[in-house]
Protein backbone atom coordinates (compact mmCIF):
# COMPACT_ATOMS: atom_id res chain seq x y z
CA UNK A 1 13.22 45.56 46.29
CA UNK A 2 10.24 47.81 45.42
CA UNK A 3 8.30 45.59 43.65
CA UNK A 4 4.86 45.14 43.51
CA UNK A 5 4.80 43.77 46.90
CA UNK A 6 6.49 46.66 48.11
CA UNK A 7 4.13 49.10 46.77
CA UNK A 8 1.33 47.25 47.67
CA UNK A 9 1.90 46.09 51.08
CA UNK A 10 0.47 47.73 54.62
CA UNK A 11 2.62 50.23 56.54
CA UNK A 12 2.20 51.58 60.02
CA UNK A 13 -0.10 54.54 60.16
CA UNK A 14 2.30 56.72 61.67
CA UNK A 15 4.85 56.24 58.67
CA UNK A 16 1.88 57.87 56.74
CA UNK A 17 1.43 60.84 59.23
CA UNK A 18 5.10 61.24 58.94
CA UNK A 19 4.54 61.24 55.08
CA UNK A 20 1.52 64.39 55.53
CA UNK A 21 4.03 66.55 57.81
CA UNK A 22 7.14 65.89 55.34
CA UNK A 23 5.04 67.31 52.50
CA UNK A 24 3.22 70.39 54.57
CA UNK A 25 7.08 70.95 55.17
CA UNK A 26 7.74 71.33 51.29
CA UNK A 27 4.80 73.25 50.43
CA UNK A 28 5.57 75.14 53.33
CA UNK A 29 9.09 76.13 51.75
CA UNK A 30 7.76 76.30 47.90
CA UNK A 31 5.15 78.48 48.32
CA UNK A 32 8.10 81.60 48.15
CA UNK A 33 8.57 80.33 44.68
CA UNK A 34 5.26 81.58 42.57
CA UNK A 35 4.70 84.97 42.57
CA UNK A 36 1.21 84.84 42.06
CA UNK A 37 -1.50 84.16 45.73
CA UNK A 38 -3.22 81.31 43.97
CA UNK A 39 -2.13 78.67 46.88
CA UNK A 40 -3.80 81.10 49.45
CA UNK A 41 -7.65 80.02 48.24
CA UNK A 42 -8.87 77.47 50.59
CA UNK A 43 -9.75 75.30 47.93
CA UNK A 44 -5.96 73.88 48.88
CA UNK A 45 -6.55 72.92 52.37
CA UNK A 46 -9.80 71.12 51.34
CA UNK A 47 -8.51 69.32 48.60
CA UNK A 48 -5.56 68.29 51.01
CA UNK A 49 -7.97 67.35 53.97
CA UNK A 50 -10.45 65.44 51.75
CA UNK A 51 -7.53 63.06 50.85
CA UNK A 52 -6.75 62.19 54.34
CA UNK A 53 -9.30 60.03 55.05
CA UNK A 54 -8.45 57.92 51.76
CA UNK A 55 -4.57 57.67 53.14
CA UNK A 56 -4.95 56.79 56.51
CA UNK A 57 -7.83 53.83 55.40
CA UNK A 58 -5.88 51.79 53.16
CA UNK A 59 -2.72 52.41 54.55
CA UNK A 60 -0.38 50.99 51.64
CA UNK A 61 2.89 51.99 50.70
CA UNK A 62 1.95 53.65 47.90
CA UNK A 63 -0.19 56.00 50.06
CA UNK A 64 2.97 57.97 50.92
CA UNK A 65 3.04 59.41 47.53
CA UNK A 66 -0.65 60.90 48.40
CA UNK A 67 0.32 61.86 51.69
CA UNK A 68 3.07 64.05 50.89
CA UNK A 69 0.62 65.55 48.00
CA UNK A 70 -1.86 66.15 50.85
CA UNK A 71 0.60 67.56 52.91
CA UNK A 72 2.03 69.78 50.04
CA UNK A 73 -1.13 71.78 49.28
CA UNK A 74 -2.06 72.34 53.35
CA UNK A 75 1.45 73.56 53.38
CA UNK A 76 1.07 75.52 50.22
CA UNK A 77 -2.14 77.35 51.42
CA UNK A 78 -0.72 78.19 55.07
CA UNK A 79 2.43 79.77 53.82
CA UNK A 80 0.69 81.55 50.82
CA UNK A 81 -1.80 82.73 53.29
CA UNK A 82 0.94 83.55 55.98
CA UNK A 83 3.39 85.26 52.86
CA UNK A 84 0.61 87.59 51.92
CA UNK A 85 -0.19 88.40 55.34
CA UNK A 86 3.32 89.93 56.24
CA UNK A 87 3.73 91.66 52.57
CA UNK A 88 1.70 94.53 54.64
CA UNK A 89 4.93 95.39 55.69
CA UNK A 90 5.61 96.42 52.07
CA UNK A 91 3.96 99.80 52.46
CA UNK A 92 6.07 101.12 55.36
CA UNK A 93 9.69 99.90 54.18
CA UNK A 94 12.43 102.79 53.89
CA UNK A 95 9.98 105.07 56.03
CA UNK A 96 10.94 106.59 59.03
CA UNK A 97 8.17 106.07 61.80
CA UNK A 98 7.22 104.85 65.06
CA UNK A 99 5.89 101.25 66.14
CA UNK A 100 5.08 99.67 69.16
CA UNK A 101 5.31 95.94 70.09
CA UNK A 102 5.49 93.67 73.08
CA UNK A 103 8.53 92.50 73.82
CA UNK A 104 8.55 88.49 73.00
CA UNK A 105 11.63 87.28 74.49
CA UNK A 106 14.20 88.99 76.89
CA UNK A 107 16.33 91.35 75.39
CA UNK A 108 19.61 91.02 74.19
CA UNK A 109 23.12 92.92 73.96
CA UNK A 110 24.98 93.51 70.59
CA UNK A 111 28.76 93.84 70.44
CA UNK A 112 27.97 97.69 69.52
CA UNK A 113 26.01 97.85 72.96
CA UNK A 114 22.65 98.19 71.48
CA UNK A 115 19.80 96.23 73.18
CA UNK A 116 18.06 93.97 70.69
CA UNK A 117 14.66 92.89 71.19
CA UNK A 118 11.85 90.69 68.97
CA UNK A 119 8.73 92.57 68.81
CA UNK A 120 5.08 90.99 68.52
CA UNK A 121 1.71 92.34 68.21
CA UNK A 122 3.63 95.07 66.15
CA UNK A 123 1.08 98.27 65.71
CA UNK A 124 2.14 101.47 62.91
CA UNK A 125 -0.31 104.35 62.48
CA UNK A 126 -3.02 102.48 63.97
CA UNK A 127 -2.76 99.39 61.76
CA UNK A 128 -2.20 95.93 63.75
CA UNK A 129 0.30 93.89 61.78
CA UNK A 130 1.19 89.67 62.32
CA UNK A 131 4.76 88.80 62.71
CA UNK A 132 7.96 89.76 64.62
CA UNK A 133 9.94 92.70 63.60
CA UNK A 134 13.29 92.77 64.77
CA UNK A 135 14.65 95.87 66.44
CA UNK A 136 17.91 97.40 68.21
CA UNK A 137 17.73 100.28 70.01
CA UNK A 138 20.91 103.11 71.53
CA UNK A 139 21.59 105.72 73.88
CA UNK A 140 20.28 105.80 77.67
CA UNK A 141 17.34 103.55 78.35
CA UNK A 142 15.37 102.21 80.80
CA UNK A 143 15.33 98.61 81.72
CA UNK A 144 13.45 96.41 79.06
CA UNK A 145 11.95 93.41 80.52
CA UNK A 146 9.76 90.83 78.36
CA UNK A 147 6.21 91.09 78.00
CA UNK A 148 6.72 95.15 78.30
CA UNK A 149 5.93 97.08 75.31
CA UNK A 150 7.97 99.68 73.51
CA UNK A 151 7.64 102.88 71.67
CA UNK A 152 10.58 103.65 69.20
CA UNK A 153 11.33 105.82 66.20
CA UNK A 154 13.74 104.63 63.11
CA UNK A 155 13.40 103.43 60.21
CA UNK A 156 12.26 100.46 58.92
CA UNK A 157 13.58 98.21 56.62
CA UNK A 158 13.47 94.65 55.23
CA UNK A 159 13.66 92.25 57.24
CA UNK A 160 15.62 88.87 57.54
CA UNK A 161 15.24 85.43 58.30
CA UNK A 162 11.84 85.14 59.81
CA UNK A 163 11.50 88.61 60.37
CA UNK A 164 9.18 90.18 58.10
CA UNK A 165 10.88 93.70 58.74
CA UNK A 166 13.57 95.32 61.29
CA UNK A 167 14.41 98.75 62.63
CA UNK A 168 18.00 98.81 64.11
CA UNK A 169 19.37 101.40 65.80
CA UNK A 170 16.18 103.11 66.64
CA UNK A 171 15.43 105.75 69.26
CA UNK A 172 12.85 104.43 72.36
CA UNK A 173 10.22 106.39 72.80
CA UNK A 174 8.79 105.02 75.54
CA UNK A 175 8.22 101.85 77.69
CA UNK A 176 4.96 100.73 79.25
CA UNK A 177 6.01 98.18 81.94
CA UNK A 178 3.75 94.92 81.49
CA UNK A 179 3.19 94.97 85.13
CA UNK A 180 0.79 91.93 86.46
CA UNK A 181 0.70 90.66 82.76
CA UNK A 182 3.47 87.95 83.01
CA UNK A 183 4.02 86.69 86.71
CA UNK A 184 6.48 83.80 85.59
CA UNK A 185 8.76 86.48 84.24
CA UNK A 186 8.29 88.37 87.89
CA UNK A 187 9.02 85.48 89.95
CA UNK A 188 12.09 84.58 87.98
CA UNK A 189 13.39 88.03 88.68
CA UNK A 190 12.84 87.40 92.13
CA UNK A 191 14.75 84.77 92.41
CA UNK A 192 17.22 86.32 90.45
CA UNK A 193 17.82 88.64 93.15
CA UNK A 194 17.43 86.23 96.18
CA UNK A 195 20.09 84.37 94.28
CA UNK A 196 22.66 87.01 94.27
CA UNK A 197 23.13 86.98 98.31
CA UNK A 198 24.72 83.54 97.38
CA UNK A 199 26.26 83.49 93.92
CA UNK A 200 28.08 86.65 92.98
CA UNK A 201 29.67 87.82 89.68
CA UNK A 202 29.19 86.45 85.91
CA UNK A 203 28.90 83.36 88.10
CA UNK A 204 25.34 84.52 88.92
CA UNK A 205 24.49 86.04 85.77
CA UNK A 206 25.19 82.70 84.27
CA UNK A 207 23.26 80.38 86.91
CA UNK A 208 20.19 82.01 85.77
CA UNK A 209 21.17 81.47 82.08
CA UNK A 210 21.66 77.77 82.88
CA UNK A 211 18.41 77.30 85.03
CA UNK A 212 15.96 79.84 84.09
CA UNK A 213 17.70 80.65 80.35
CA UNK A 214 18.34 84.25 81.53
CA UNK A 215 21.13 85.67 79.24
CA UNK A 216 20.67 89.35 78.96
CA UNK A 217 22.65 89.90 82.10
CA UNK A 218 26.34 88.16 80.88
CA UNK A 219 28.72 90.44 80.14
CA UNK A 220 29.64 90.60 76.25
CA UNK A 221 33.17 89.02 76.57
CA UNK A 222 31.65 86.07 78.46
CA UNK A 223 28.95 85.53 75.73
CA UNK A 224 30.91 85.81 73.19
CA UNK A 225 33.48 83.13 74.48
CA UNK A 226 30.73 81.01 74.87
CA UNK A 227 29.44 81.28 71.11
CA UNK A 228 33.25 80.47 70.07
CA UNK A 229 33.23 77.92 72.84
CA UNK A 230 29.84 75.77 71.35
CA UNK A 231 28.16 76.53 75.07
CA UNK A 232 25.39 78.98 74.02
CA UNK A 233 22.80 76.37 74.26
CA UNK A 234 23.45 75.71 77.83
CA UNK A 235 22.30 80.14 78.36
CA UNK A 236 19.72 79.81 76.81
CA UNK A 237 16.25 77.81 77.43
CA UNK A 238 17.02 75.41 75.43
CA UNK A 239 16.02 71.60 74.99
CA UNK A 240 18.88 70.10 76.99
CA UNK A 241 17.86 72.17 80.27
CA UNK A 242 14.16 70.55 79.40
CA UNK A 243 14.89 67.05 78.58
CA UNK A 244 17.40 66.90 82.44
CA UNK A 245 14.31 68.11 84.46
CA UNK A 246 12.17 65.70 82.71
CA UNK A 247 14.48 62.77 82.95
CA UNK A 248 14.96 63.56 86.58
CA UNK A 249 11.60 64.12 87.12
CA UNK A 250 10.28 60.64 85.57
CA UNK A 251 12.85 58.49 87.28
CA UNK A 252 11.82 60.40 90.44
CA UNK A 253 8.10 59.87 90.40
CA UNK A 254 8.56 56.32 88.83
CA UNK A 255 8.96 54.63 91.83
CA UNK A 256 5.78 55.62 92.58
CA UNK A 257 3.37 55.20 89.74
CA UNK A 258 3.65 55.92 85.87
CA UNK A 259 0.86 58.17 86.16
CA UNK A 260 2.94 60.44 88.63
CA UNK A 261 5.85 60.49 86.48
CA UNK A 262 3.96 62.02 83.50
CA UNK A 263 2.08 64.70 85.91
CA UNK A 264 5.38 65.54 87.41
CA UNK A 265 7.27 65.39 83.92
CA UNK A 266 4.48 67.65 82.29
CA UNK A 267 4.35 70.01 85.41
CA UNK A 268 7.94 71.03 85.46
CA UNK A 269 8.16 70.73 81.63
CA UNK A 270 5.43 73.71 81.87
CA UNK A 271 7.21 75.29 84.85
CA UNK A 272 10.11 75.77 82.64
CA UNK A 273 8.26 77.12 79.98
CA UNK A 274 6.33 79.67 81.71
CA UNK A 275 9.26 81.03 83.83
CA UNK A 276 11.90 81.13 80.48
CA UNK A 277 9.34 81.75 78.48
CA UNK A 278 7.90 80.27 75.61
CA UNK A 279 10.28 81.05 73.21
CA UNK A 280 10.69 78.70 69.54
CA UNK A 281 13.42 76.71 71.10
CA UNK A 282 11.42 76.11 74.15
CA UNK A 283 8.34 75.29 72.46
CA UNK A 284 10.39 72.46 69.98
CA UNK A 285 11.83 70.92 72.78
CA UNK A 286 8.60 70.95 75.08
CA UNK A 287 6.99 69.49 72.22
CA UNK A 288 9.55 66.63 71.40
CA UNK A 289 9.75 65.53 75.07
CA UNK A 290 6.10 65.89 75.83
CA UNK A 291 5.06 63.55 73.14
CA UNK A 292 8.09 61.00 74.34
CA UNK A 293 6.93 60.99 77.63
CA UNK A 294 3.31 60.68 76.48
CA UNK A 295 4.16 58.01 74.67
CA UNK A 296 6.40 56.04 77.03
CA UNK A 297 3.01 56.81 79.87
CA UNK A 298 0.74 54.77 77.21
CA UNK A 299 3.61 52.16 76.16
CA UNK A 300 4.34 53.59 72.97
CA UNK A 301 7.52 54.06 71.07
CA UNK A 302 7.44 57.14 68.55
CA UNK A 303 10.16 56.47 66.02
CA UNK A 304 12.50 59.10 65.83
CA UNK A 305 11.92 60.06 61.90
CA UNK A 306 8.16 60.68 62.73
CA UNK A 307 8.57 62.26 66.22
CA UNK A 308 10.85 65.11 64.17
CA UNK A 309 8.70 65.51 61.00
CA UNK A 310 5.63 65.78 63.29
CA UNK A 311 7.11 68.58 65.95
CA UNK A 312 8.46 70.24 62.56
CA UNK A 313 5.28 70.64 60.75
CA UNK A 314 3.25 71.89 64.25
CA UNK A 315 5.91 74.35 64.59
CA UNK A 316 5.71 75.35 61.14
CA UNK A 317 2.08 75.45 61.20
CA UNK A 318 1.95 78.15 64.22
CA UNK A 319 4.81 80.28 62.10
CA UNK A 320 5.65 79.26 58.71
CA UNK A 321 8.69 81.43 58.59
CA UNK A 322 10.97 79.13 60.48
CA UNK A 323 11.17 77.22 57.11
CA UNK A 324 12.42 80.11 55.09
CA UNK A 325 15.33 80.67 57.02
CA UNK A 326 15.83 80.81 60.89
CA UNK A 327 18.65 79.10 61.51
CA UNK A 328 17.89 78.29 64.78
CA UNK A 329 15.11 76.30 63.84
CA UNK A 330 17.30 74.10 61.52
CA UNK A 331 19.55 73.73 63.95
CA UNK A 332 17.09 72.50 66.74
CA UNK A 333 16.07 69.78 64.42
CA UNK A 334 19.04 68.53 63.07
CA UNK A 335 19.95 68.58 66.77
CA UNK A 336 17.45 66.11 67.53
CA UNK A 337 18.05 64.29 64.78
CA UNK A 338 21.89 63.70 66.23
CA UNK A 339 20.30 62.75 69.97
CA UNK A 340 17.69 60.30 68.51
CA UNK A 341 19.12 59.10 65.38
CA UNK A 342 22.65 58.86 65.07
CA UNK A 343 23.70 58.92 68.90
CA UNK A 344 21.75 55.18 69.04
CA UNK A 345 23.35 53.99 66.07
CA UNK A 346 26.67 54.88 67.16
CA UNK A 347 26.41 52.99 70.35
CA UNK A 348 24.74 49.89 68.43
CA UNK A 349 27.59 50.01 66.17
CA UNK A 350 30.56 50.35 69.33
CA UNK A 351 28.26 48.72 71.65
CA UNK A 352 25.72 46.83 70.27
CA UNK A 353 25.05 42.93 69.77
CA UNK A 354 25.97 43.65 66.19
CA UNK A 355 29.84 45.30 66.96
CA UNK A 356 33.05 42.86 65.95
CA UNK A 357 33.57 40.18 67.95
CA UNK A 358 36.86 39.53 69.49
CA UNK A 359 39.30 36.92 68.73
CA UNK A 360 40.21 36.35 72.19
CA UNK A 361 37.46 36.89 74.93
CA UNK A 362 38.99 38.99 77.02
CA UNK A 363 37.37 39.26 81.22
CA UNK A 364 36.61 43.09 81.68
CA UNK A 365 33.89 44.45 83.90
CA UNK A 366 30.75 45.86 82.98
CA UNK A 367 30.73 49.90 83.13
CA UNK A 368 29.61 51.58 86.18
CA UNK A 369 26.52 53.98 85.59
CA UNK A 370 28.63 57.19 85.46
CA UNK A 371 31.01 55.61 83.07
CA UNK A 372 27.90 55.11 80.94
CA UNK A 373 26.35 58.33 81.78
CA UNK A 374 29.75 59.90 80.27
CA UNK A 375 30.06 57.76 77.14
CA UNK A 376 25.67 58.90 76.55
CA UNK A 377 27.12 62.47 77.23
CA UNK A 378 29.39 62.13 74.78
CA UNK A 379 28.03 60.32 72.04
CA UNK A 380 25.08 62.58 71.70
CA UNK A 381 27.30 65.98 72.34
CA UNK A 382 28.96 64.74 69.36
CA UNK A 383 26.36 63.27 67.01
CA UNK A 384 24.48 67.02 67.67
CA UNK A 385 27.57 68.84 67.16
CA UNK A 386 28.11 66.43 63.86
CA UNK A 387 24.78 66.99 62.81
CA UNK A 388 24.45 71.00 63.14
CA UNK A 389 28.05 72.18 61.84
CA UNK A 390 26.36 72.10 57.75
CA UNK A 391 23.94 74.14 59.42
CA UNK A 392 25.70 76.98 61.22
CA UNK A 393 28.48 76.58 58.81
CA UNK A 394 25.92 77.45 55.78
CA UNK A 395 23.70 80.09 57.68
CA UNK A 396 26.19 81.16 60.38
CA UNK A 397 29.13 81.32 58.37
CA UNK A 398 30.94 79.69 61.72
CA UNK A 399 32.56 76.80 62.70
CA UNK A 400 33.68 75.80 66.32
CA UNK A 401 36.17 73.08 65.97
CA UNK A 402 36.63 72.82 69.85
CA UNK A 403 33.40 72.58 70.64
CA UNK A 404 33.08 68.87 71.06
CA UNK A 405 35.86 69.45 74.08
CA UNK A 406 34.04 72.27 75.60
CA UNK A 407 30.87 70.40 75.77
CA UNK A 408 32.40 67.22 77.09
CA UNK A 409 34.00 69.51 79.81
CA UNK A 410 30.74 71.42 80.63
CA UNK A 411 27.54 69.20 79.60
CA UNK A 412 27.92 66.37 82.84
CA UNK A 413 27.95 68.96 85.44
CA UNK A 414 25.34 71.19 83.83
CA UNK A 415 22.02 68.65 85.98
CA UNK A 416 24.53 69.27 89.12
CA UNK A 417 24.86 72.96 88.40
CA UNK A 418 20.91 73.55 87.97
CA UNK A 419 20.26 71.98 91.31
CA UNK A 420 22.94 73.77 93.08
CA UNK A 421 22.14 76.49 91.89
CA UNK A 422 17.99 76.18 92.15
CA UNK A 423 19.03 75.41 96.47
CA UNK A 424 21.22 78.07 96.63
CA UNK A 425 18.52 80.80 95.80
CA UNK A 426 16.43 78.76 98.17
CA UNK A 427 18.25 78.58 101.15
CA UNK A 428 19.72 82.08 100.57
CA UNK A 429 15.80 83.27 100.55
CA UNK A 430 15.12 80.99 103.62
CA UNK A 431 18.30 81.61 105.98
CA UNK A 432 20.27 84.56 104.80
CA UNK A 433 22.87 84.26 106.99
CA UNK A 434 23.98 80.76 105.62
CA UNK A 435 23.93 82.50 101.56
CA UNK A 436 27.65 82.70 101.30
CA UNK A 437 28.00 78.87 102.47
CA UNK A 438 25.05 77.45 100.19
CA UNK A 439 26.35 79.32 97.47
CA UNK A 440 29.79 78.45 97.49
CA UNK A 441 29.10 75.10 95.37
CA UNK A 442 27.06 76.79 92.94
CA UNK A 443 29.32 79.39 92.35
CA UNK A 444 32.16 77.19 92.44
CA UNK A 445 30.82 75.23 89.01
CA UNK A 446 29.38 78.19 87.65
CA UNK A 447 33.13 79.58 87.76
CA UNK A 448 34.38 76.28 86.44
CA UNK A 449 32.19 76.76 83.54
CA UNK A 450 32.95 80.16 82.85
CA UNK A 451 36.66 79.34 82.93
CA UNK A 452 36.49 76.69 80.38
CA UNK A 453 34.28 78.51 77.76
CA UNK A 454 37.20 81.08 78.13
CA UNK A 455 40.31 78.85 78.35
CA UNK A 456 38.76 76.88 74.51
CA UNK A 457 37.57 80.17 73.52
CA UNK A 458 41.17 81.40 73.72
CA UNK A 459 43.17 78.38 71.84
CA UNK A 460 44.46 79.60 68.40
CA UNK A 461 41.86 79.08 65.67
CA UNK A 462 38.99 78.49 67.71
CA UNK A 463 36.68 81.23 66.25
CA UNK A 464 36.86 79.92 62.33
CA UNK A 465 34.56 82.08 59.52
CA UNK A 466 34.05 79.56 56.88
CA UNK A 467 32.73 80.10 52.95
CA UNK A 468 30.36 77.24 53.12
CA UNK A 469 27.90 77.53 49.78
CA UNK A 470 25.24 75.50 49.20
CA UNK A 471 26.85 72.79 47.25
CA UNK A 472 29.07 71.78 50.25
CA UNK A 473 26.16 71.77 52.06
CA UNK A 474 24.89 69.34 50.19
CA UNK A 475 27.74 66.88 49.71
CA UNK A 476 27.83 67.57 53.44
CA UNK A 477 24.41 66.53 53.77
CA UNK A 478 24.39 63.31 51.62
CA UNK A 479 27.45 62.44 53.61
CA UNK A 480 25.89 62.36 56.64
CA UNK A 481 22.68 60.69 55.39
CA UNK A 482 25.38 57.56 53.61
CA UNK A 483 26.75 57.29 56.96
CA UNK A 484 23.17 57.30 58.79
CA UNK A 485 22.14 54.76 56.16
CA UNK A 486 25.49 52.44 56.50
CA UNK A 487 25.02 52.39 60.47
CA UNK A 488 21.62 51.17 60.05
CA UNK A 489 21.99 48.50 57.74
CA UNK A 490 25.07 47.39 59.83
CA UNK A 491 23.45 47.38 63.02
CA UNK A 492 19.65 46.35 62.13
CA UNK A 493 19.33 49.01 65.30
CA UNK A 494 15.33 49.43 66.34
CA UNK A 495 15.46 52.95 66.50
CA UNK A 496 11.58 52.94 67.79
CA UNK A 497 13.26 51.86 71.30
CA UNK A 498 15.50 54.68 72.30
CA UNK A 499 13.24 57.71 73.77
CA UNK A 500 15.02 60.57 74.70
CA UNK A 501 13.21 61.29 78.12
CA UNK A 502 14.10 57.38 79.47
């Protein structure tokens, strides 16, 4: 089987690119091994760049061996470089001082009823430092919007995750309202507040979650049944809002030319971003449906293995701290790899020209198209949930057995909610006297939702705190990858024709 024909014979180019972003991924993640800078010389990226041009001519099998090499030392030298970078923190740790930073993404509540906020373009005594410190602030404040920046007092300490550093519990100083400076974020808020003439309540509070990935305003109770629930990606930008618009918007602008569908796809795609903000999970999922529908414009088919290793490593490139340990991150990616990977193989195997054949051909009727938009509901809500529980069990210490139901119960009406919800602020802005009526369907789902993510939130055992070491993660892991493996080989599936925006 890997014979000298194997080794020897030509492979598609972007099995090769795929084999570069897999090994910038693990140099990424062993360059927190050494102690010493030595990867941060640029001799590294050279002597990774200077092989490139040998890999991608000759094109063998064997290749793949250099390309993960190459990839290794690129990735080696960007997170050396990035590693020494944020050890500036070093000098203030256990100090109590005062920083300022922009606010990156919209602030959140803690159960303690702090506000907790990501901080860039972090400044302390005069000195400019890269990164995002974390940071959770008490007592009477003013509102905190994104893109304004703060002034508080506390002390640091080390940080976690990504974070180079955090402050928690810190006293604000002062806010300096980024007025002008982010008019997505403005307009949002404006049609946050034409919206609530027509959709009242949590119900409100959550239809901006759902179509503009608003969650500051839910109350605590409501967010927390939906992180016991498995429905926090639906509040937050996230990649399933992203991947309904641009579905919707491609079969829209389809009928008229292929060329329209991508400008429309791309437009609201950026829409999205801009008014939610472009936040990690936003920019993974922009980036994994913009190169789909890129490639489906040109006639292309990415296959699913290099479409995730190549999002990955850009991501990874911009921050190389996602590798060391944001679980979010992981759990974006092993997300996909549930939608593209194991949610096609799964309806080969049950669906496919390679399931069982009958004994007896029995007459039934073909599906109707939202019997088959259920079962694609389905399948890939399961495959992600599949696919992520190692993950959030391992970093999150949490598992959510109901969350399969809760999704199944929520995820078809979430396109329906969005556009309800999007007319409703609309019409409410436009005709103010007919609010109450073009809200009522809005807030009529948007109740619906909120009473389900309650009702499975409630059922004994739903909120489960596992122990889940690093060993099970890894017989969890190779059990997923046999399975993955056995589905392939049993349904000779093409996973190069599935594409998650068609």
């Amino acid at each position: 089987m890997f014979g000298w024909r194997f080794w020897f014979r030509r492979i598609h180019i972007s099995w090769l690119v795929a084999g570069v972003c897999a090994g910038f991924l693990l140099g990424v993640g062993l360059c927190l091994i050494p102690a010493t800078a030595v990867f941060g010389t640029k001799i590294w990226l050279i002597f990774g760049l200077l092989l490139l041009p040998i890999i991608f001519y000759k094109q063998k099998t064997w290749m793949m061996i250099l390309a993960i090499l190459a990839g290794s030392f690129m990735g080696l030298f960007r997170g050396t470089a990035e590693r020494v970078a944020l050890s500036d923190y070093g000098q203030f740790i256990n100090q109590t001082l005062t920083i300022s930073g922009k606010v990156f993404e919209d602030p959140d509540l803690g159960l303690s009823g702090d506000l907790r906020m990501r901080l860039v373009e972090v400044e302390i005594d005069g000195q400019k430092l890269p990164g995002q410190v974390w940071t959770s602030i008490i007592g009477a404040r003013p509102e905190i919007r994104r893109s304004d920046t703060v002034f508080i007092t506390g002390k640091l300490k080390n940080g976690f995750g990504t974070f180079p550093a955090s402050m928690s519990f810190a006293k604000l100083d002062k806010v300096e309202a980024g007025v002008g400076n982010d008019p997505a974020r403005d307009l949002r808020d404006e049609f946050s507040e034409q919206l609530s003439y027509s959709v009242s309540g949590p119900a409100h509070d959550l239809g901006m979650g759902v179509l503009a990935g608003q969650k500051t305003a839910l109350p605590n109770d409501i967010s927390e049944a939906f992180r016991i629930a498995g429905l926090t990606h639906i509040v937050v930008a996230s990649g399933y809002n992203l991947t309904i618009l641009i579905r919707f918007s491609r079969r829209l602008f389809a009928r008229i030319s292929r060329l329209a569908a991508l400008l429309g796809g791309g437009t609201m795609a950026l829409g999205f971003a801009f008014v939610t903000g472009f936040s990690p999970s936003m920019m993974r999922a922009g980036l994994v449906a913009g190169l789909s529908l890129l490639a489906w414009f040109y006639g292309r088919k990415f296959h699913p293995v290099v479409l995730i290793l190549l999002v990955a490593a850009a991501t990874v490139a911009i921050n190389p701290a996602y590798v060391w340990g944001d679980a979010g991150w992981y759990m974006s990616f092993f997300a996909f790899a549930g939608i593209l990977i194991l949610a096609p193989l799964i309806k080969a195997y049950f669906w496919g020209e390679a399931r069982p054949k009958p004994k007896i051909k029995l007459r039934h009727k073909r599906p109707t198209a939202i019997l088959t938009s259920l079962r694609q509901v389905f399948i890939e809500t399961m495959s992600a949930q599949v696919l992520t529980m190692p993950i959030i069990a391992l970093m999150l210490g949490q598992f959510a057995p109901y969350g399969i139901l809760a999704n199944l119960l929520v995820l078809p009406l979430v396109p329906l909610t969005m556009l309800l919800t999007f007319l409703a602020g609309i019409i409410g802005a436009i005709l103010p006297n007919l609010a109450a009526l073009a809200g009522w369907p809005a807030q009529t789902l948007l109740d619906y939702i909120i009473g389900v993510s309650q009702a499975v939130s409630n059922i004994p055992g739903a909120a489960q705190e596992v122990n889940f070491g690093v060993s099970w993660f890894v017989i969890s892991i190779t059990i997923l990858l046999a399975l993955l493996i056995y589905l392939r080989l049993k349904t000779k599936h093409n996973l190069r024709e599935d594409n998650i925006v068609a």
